[in-house]
Protein backbone atom coordinates (compact mmCIF):
# COMPACT_ATOMS: atom_id res chain seq x y z
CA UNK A 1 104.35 90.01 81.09
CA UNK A 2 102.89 88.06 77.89
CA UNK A 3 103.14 90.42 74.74
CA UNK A 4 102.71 89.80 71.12
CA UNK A 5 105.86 92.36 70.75
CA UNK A 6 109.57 91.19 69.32
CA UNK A 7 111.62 90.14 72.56
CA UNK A 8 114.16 93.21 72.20
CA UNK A 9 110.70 95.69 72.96
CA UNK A 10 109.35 93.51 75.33
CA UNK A 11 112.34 93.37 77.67
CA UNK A 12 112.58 97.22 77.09
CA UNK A 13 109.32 97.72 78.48
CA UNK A 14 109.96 95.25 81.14
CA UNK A 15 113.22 97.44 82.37
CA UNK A 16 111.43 100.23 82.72
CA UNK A 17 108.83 98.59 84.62
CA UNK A 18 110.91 96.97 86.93
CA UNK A 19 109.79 93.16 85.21
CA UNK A 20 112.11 90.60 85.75
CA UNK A 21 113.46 89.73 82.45
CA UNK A 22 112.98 86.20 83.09
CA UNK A 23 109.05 86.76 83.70
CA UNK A 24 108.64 88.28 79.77
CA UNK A 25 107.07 86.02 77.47
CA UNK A 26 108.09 87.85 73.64
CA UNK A 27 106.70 86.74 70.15
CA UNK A 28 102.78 85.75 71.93
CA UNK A 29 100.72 84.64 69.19
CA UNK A 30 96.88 85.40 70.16
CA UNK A 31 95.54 81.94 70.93
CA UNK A 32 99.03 81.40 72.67
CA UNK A 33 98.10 84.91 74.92
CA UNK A 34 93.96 82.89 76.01
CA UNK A 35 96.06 79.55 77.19
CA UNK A 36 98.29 81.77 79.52
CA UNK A 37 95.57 84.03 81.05
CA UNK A 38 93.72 80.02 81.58
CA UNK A 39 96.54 78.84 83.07
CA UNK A 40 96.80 81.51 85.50
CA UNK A 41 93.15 81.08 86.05
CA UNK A 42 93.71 77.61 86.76
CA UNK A 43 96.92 77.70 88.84
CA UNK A 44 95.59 77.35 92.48
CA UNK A 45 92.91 74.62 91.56
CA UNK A 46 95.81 72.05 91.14
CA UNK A 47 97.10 72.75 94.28
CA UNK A 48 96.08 70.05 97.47
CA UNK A 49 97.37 69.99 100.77
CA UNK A 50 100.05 68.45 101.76
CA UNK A 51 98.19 65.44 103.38
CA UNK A 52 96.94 64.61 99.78
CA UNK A 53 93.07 65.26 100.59
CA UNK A 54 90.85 68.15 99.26
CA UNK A 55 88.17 69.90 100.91
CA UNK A 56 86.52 73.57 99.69
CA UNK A 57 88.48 75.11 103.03
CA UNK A 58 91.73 74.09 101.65
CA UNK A 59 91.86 75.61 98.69
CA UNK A 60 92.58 78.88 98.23
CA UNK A 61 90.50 81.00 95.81
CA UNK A 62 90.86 80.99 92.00
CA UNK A 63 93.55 84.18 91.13
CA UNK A 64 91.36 87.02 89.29
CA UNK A 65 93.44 87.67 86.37
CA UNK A 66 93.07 91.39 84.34
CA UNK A 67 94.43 91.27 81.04
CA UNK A 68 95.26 94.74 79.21
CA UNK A 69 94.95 95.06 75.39
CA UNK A 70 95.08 97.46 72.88
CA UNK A 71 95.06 95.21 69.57
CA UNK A 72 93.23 92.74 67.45
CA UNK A 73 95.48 90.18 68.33
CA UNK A 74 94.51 91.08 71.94
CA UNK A 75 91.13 89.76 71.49
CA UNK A 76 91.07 86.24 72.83
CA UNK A 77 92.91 87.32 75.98
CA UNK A 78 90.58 89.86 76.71
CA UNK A 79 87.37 87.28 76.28
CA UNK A 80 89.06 85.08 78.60
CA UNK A 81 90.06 87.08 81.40
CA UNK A 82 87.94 87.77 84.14
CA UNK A 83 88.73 91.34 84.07
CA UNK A 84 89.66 92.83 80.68
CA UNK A 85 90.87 96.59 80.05
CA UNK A 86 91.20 97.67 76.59
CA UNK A 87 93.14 101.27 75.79
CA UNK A 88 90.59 103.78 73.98
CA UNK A 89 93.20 104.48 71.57
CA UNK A 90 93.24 99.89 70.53
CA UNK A 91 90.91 98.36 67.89
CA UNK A 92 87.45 98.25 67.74
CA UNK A 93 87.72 94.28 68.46
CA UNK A 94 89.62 94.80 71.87
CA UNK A 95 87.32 97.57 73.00
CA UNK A 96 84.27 95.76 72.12
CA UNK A 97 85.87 92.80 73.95
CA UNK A 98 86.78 94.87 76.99
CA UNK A 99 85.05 95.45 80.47
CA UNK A 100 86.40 98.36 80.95
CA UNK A 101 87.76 100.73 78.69
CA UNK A 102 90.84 103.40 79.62
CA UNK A 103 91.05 106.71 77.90
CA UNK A 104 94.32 107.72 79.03
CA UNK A 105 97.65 105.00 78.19
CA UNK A 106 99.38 105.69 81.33
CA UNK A 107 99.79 102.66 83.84
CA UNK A 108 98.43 104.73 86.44
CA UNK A 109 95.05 104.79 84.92
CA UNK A 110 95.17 100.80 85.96
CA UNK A 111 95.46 101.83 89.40
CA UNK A 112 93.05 104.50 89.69
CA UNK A 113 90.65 101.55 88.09
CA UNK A 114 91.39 98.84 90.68
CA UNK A 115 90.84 101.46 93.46
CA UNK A 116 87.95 103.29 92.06
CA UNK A 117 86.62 99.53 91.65
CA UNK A 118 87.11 98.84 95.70
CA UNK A 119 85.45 101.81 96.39
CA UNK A 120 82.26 101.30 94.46
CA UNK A 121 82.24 97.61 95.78
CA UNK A 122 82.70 98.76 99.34
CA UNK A 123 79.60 100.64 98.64
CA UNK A 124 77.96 98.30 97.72
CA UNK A 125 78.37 95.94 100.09
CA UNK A 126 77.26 98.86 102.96
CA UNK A 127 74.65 99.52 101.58
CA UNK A 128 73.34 95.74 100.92
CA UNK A 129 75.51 93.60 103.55
């Protein structure tokens, strides 16, 4: 969890949620917030096998990373992530910067997205594959 929040809220947030404590990063400054969702981006592209060489089989996929926002400060996160979620009740910047916009806050709401989004791209490939 990467929040811009004070550490005491953020490891609040992550009890309830079941977050390891030691998987919170508190006191995110913006910029600070782009450079993590890159280096997520980025994580399985340093990886090579263990025999040293790299070939396009070996390598696993680059990790999609969603990034959820509701602030200004949000902003550059949400540009860099390949998906980005913005709360309807957030600043103008993060909903402007958001693919997809929630109108309820609930966590839930980012579940019902990632499933409604498998179903319309099961669809889709039927109906073109």
């Amino acid at each position: 969890m990467c929040t811009g929040d004070n550490q005491t809220t953020a490891h609040a947030v992550a009890d309830m949620l079941d977050i390891p404590r030691s998987k919170v990063m508190a006191n995110v400054l913006p910029a600070e917030k782009a450079s993590f969702v890159r280096q997520i981006q980025n994580r399985s592209s340093n990886t090579t096998p263990a025999d040293g060489e790299t070939t396009p089989s070996s390598n696993p996929p680059r990790p999609i990373v969603a990034f959820v926002g509701d602030g200004v400060d949000d902003s550059p996160a949400l540009a860099a992530a390949d998906v980005s979620i913005a709360m309807a009740s957030g600043s103008d910047v993060a909903t402007n910067s958001a693919s997809f916009i929630l109108l309820k806050s609930g966590l839930s709401t980012i579940l019902q997205l990632v499933l409604l989004s498998r179903r319309v791209f099961n669809r889709a490939r039927m109906n073109f594959g």
